[in-house]
N, C-alpha and C. Protein backbone atom coordinates (compact mmCIF):
# COMPACT_ATOMS: atom_id res chain seq x y z
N UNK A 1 -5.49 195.68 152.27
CA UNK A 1 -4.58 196.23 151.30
C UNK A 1 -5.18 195.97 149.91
N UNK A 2 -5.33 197.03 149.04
CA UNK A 2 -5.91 196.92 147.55
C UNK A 2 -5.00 196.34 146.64
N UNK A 3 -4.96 195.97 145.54
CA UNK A 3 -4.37 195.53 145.06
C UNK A 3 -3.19 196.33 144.36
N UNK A 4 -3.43 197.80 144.32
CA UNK A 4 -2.36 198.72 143.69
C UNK A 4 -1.47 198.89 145.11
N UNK A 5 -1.70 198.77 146.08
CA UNK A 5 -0.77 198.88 147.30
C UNK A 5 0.01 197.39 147.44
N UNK A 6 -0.63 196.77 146.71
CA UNK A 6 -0.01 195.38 147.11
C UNK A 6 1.09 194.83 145.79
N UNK A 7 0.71 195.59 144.41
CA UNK A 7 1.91 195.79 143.45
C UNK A 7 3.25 196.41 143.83
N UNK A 8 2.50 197.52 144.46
CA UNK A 8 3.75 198.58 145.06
C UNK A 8 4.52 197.82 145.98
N UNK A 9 3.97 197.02 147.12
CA UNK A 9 4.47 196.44 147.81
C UNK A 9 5.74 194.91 147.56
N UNK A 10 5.39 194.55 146.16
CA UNK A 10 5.79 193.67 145.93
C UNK A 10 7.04 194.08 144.74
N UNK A 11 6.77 195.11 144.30
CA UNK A 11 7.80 195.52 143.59
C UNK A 11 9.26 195.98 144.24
N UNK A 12 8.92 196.91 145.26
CA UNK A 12 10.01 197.27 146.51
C UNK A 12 10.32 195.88 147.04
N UNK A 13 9.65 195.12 147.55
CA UNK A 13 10.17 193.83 147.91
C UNK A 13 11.00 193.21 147.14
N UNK A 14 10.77 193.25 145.25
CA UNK A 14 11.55 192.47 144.36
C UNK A 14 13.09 193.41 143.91
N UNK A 15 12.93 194.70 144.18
CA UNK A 15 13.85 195.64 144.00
C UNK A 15 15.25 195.45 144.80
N UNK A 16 14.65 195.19 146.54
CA UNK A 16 15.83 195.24 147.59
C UNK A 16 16.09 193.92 147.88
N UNK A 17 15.45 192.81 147.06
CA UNK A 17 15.93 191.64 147.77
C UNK A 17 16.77 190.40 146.54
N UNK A 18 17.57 190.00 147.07
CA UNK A 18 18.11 189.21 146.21
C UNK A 18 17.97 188.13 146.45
N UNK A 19 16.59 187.49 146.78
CA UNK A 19 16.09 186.08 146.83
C UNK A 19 15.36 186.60 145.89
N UNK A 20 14.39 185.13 145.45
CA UNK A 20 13.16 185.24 144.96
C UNK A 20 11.69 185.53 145.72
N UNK A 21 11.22 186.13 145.01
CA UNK A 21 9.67 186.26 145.94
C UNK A 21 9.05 185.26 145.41
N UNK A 22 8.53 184.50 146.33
CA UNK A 22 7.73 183.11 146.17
C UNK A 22 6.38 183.99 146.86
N UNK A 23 5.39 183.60 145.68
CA UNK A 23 4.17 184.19 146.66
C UNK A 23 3.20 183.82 147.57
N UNK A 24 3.66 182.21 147.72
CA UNK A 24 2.94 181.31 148.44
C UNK A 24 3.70 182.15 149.90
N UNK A 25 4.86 182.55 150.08
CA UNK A 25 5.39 182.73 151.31
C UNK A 25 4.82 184.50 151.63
N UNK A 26 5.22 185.18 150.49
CA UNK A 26 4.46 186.32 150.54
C UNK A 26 2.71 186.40 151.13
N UNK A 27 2.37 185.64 150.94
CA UNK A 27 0.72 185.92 151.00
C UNK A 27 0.70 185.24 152.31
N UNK A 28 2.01 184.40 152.89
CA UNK A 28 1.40 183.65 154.07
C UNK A 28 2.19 184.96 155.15
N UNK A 29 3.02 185.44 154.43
CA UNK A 29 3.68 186.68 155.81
C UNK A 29 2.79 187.87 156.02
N UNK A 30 1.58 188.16 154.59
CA UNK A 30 0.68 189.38 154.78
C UNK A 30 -0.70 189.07 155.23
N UNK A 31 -1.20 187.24 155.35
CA UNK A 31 -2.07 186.82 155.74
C UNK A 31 -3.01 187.04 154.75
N UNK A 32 -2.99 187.40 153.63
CA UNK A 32 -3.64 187.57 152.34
C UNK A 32 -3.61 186.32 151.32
N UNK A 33 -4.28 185.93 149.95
CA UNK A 33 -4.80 184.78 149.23
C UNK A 33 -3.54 185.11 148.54
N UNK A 34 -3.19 184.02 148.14
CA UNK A 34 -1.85 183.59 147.19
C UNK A 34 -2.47 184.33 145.75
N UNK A 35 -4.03 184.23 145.19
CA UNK A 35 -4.65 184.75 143.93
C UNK A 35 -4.50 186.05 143.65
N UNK A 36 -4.56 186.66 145.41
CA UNK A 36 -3.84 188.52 145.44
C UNK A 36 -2.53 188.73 145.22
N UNK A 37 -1.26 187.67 145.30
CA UNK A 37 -0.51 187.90 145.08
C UNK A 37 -0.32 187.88 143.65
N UNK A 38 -0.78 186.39 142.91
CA UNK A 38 -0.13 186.58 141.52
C UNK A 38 -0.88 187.42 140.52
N UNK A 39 -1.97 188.09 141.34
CA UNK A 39 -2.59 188.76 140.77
C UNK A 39 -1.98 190.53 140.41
N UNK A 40 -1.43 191.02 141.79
CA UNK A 40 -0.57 192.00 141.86
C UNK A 40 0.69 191.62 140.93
N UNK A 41 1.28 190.60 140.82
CA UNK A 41 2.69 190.66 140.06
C UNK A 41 2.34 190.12 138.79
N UNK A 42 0.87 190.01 138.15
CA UNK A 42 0.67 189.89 136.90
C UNK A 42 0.28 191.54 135.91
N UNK A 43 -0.07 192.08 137.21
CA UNK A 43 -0.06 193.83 136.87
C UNK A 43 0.87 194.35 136.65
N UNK A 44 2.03 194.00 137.56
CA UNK A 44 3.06 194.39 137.75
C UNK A 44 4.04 194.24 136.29
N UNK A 45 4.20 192.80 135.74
CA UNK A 45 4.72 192.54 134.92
C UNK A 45 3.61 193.19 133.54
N UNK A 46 2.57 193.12 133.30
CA UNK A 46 2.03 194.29 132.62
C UNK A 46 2.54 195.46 132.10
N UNK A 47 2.58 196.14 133.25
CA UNK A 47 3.08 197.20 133.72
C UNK A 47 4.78 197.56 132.80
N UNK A 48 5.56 196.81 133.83
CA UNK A 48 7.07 196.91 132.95
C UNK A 48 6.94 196.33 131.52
N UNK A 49 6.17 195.61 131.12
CA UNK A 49 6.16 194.81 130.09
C UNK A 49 6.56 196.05 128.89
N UNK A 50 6.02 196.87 129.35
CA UNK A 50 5.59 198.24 128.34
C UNK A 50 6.89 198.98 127.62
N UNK A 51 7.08 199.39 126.70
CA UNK A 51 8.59 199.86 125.90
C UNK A 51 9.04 201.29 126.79
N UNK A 52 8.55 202.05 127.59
CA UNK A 52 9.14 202.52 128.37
C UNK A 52 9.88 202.09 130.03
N UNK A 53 9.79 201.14 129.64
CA UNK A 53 10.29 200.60 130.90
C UNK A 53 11.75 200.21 130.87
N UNK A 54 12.66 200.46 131.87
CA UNK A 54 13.84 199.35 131.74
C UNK A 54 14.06 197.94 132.16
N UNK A 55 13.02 197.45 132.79
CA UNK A 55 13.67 196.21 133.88
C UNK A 55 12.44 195.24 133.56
N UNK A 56 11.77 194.04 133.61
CA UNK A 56 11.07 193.19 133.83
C UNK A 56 11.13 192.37 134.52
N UNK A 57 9.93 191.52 134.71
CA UNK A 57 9.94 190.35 136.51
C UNK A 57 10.80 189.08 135.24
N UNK A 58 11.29 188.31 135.68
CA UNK A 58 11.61 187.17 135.15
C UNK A 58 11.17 185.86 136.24
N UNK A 59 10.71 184.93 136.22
CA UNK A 59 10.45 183.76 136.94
C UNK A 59 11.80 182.63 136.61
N UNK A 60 12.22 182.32 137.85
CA UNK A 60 13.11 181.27 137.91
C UNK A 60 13.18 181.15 139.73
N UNK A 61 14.12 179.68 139.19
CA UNK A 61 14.33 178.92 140.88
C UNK A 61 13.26 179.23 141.64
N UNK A 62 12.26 178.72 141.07
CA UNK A 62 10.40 179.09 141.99
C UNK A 62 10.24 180.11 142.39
N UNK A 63 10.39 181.36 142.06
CA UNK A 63 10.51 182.57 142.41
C UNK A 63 10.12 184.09 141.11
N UNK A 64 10.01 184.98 141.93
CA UNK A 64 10.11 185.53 140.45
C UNK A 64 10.84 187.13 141.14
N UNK A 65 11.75 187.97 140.03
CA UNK A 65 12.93 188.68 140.30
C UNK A 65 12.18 189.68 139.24
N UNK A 66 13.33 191.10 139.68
CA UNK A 66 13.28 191.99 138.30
C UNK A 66 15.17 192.01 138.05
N UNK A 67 14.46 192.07 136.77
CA UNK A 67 15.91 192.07 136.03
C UNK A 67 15.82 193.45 134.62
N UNK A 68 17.22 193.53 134.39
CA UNK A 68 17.10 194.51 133.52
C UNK A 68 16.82 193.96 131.90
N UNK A 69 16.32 194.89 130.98
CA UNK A 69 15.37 194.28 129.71
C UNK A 69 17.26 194.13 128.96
N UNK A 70 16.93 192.86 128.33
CA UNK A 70 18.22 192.82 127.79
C UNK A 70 18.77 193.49 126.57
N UNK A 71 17.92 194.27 126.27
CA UNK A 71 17.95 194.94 124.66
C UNK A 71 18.50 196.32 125.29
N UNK A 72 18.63 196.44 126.77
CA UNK A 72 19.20 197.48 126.92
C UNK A 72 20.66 197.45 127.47
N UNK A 73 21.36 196.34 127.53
CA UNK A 73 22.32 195.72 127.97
C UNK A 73 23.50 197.17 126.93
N UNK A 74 23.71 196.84 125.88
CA UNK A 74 24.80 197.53 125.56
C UNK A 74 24.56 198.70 125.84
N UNK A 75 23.60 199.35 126.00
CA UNK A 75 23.32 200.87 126.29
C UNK A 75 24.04 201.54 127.31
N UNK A 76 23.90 200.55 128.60
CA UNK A 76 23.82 200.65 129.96
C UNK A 76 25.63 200.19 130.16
N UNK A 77 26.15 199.67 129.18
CA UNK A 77 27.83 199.39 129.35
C UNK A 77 28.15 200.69 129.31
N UNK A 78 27.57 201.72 128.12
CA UNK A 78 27.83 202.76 127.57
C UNK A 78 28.28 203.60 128.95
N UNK A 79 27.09 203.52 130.05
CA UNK A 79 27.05 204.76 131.06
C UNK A 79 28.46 204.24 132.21
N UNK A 80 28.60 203.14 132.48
CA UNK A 80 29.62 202.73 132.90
C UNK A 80 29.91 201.27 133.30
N UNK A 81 30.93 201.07 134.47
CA UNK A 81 30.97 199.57 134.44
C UNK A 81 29.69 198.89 135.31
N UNK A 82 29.32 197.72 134.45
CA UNK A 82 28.15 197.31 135.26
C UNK A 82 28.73 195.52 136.12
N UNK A 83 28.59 195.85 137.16
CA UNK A 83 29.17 194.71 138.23
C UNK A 83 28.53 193.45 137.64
N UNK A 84 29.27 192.54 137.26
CA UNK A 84 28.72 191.12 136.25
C UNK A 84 29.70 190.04 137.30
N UNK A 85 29.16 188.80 137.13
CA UNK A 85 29.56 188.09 137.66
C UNK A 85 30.25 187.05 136.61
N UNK A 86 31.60 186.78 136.59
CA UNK A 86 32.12 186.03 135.84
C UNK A 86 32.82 184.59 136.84
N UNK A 87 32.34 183.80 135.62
CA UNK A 87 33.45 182.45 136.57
C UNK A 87 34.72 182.45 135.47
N UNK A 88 35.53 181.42 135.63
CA UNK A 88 36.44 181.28 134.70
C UNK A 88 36.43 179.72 133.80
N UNK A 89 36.93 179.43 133.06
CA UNK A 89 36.28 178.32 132.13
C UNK A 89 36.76 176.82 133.21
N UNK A 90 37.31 177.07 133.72
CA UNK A 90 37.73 175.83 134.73
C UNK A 90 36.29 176.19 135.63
N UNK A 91 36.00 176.99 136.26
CA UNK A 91 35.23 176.67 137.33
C UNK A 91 33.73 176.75 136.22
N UNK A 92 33.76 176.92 134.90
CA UNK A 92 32.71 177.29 134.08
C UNK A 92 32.04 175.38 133.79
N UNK A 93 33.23 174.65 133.80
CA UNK A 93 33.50 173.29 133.13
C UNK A 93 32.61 172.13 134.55
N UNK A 94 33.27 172.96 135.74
CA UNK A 94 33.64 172.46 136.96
C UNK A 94 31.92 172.39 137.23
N UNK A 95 31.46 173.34 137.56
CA UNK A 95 30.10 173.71 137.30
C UNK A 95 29.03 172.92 136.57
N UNK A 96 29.36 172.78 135.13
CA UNK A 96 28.17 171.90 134.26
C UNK A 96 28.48 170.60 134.37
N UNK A 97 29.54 169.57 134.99
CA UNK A 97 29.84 168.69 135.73
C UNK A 97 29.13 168.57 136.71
N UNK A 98 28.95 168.82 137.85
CA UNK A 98 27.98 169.01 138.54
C UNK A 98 26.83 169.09 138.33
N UNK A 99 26.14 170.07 137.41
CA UNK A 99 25.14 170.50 137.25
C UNK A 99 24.58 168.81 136.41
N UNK A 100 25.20 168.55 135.86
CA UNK A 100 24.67 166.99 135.02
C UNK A 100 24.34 165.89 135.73
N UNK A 101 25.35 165.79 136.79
CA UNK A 101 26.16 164.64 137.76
C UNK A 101 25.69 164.31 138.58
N UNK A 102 25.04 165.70 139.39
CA UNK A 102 24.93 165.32 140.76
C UNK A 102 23.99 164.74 141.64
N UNK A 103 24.26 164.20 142.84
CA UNK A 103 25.65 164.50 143.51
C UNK A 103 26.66 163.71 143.17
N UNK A 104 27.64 164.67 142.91
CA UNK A 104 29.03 163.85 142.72
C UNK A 104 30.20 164.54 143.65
N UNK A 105 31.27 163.45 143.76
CA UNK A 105 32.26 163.95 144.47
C UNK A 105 33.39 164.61 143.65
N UNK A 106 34.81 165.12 144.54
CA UNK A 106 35.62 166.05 143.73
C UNK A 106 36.53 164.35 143.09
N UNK A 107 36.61 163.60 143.21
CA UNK A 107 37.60 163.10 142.33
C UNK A 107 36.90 162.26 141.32
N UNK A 108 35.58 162.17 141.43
CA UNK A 108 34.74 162.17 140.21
C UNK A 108 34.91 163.37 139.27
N UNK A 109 34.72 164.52 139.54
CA UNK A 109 34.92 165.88 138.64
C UNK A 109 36.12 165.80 138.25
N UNK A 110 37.24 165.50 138.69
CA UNK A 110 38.94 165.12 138.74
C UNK A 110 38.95 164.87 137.14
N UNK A 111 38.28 163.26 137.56
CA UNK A 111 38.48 162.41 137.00
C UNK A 111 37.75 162.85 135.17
N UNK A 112 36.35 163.49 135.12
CA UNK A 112 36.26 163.81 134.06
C UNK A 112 36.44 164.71 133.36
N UNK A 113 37.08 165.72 133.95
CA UNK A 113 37.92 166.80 133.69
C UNK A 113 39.22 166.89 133.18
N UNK A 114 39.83 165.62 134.00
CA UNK A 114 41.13 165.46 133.77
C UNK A 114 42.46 166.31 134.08
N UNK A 115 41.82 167.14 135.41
CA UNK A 115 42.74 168.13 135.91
C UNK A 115 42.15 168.13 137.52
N UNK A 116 43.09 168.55 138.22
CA UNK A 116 42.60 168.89 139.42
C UNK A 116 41.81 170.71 139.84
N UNK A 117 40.13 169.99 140.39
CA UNK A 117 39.31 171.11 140.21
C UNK A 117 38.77 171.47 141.38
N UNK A 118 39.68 171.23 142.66
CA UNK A 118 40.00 171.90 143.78
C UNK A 118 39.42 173.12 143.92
N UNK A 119 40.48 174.02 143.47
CA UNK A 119 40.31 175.74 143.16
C UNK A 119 38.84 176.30 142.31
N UNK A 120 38.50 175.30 141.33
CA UNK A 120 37.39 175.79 140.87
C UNK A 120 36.16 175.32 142.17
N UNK A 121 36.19 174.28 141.71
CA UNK A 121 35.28 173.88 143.72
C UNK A 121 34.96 174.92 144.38
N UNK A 122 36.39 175.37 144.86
CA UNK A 122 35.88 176.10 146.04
C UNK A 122 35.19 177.51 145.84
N UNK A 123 35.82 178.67 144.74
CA UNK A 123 35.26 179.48 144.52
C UNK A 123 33.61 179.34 143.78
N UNK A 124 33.11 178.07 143.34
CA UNK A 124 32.15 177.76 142.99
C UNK A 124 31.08 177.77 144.29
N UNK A 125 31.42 176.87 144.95
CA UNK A 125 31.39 177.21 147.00
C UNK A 125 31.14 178.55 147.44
N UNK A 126 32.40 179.20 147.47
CA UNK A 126 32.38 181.01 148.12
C UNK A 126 31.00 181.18 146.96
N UNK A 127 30.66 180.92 145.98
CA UNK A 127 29.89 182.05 145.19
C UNK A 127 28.47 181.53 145.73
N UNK A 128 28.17 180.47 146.11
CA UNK A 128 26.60 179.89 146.68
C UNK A 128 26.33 179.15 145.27
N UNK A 129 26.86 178.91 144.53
CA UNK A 129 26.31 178.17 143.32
C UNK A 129 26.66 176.66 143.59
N UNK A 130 27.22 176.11 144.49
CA UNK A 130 27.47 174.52 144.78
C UNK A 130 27.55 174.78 146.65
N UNK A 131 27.33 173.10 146.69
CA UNK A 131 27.47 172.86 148.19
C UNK A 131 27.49 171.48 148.36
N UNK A 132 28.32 171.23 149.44
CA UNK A 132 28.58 169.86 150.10
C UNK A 132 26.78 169.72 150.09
N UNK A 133 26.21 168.48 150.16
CA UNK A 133 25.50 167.46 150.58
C UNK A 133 25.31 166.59 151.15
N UNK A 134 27.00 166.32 151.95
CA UNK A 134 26.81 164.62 152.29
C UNK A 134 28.25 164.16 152.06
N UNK A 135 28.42 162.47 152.26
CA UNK A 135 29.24 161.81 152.07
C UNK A 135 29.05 160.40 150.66
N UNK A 136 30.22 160.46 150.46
CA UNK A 136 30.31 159.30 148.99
C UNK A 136 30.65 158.05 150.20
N UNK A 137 30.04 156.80 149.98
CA UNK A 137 30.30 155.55 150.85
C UNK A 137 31.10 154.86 150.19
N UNK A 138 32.51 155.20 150.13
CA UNK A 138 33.38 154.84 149.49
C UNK A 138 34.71 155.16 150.67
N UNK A 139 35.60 154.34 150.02
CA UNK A 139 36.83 154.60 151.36
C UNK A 139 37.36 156.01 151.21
N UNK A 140 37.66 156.78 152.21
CA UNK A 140 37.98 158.37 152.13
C UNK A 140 36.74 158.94 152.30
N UNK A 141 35.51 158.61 152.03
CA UNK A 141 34.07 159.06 152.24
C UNK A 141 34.20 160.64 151.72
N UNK A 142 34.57 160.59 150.34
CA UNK A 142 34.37 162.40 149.91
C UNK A 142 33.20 163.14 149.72
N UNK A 143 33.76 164.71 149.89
CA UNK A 143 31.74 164.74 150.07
C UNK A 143 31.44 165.00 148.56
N UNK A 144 29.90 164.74 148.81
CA UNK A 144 29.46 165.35 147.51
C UNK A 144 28.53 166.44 147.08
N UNK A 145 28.93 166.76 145.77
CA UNK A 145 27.93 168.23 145.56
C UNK A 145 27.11 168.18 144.46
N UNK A 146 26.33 169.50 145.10
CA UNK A 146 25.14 169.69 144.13
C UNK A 146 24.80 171.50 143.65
N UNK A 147 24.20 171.69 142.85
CA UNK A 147 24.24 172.90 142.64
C UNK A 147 22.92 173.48 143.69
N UNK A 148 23.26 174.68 143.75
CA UNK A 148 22.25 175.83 144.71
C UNK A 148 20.90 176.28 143.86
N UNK A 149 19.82 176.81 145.01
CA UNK A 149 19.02 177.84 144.41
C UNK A 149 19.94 178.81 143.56
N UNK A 150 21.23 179.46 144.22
CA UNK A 150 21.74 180.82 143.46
C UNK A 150 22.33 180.05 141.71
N UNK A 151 22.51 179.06 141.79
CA UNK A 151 22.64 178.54 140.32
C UNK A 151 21.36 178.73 139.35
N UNK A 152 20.32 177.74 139.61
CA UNK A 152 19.18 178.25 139.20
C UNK A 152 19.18 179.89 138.56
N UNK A 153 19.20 180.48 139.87
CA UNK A 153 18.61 181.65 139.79
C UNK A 153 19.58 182.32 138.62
N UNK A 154 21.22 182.17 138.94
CA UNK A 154 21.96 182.55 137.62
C UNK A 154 21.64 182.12 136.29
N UNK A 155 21.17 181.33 136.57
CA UNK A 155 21.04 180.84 134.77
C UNK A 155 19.44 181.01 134.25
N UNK A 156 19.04 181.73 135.39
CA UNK A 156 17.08 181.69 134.62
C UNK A 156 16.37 180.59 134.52
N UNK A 157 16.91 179.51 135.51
CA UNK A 157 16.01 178.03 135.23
C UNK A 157 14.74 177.63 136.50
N UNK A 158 14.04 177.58 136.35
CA UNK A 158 13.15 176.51 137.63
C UNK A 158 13.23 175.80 137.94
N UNK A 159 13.61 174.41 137.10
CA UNK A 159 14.65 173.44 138.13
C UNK A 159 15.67 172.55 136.93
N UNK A 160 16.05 171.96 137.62
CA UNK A 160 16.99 170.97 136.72
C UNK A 160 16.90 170.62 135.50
N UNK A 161 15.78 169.93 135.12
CA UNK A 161 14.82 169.77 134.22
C UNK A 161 14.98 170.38 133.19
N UNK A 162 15.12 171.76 133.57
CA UNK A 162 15.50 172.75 132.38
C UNK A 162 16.93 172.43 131.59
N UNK A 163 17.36 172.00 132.32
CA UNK A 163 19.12 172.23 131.38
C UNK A 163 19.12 171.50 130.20
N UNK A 164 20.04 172.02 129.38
CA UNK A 164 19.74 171.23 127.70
C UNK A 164 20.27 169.99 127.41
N UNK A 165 20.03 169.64 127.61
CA UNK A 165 19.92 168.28 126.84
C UNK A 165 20.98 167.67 125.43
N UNK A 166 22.15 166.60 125.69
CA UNK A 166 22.10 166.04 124.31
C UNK A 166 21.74 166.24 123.01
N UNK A 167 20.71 166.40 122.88
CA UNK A 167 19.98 166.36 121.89
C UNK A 167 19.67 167.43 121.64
N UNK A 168 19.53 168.46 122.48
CA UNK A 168 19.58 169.67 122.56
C UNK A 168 20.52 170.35 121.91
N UNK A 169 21.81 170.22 121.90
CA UNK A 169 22.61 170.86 121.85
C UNK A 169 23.35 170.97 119.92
């Protein structure tokens, strides 16, 4: 496979799939050099890079995606509704608790929240952005959580590491 068959190939792959393409796994499913891969999706991103394009690769959660160019965001409200994923500020709160914390349990989050965050929990859960891990060795043994690849991947980060910081802020 040449390398313009192997752009093509990787673009349709990044189009229909809503994981990330990792190309260490790519190159081990086509039996081809990992250097052909990032070599094809450095064309690739080339390629869209360009002002006629709408969409670009973005890299996050070890992976890399196409996403739409954000300068075209209000344009694209214009044509109609575009399916967005919203949390609500409880499960928004519930979330960067975790994301700081973890693993932590729910009456740890309770507790620094200062409300019961049950309901945010769980739809945080249904969405793949948190998950049980385990047990707290404490009496009641609650479980505890941690955030997902699909978190990552929502927020554009590669790993933890990334999130801002204190000092940051």
């Amino acid at each position: 496979m040449n390398l313009k068959e192997l752009k093509a190939l990787i673009e349709a792959y990044m189009f229909l799939s809503d994981d990330p393409l990792i190309p260490s796994e790519i190159a081990n499913r086509l039996g081809i050099s990992i250097e052909d891969v990032e070599k094809a999706i450095l064309m690739l991103e080339e390629e869209l890079n360009s002002d006629h394009r709408g969409i670009q690769i973005e890299k996050a959660a070890g992976g890399y995606f196409l996403v739409t160019k954000p300068e075209l965001y209000e344009k694209l409200l214009r044509l109609g509704p575009v399916k967005k994923k919203r949390l609500s500020r409880a499960s928004l709160e519930t979330l960067a608790i975790i994301a700081y914390r973890q693993p932590i349990s729910l009456p740890e989050i309770n507790e620094i929240r200062g409300k019961d965050s049950s309901f945010p929990l769980s739809t945080l859960i249904e969405k793949g952005l948190v998950r049980a891990v385990g047990r707290k060795k404490v009496p009641g043994r609650p479980f505890l959580y941690e955030t997902t690849e699909e978190f990552l991947k929502l927020f554009g980060l590669n790993s933890l590491e990334e999130l801002p910081r204190d000092d940051e802020t």
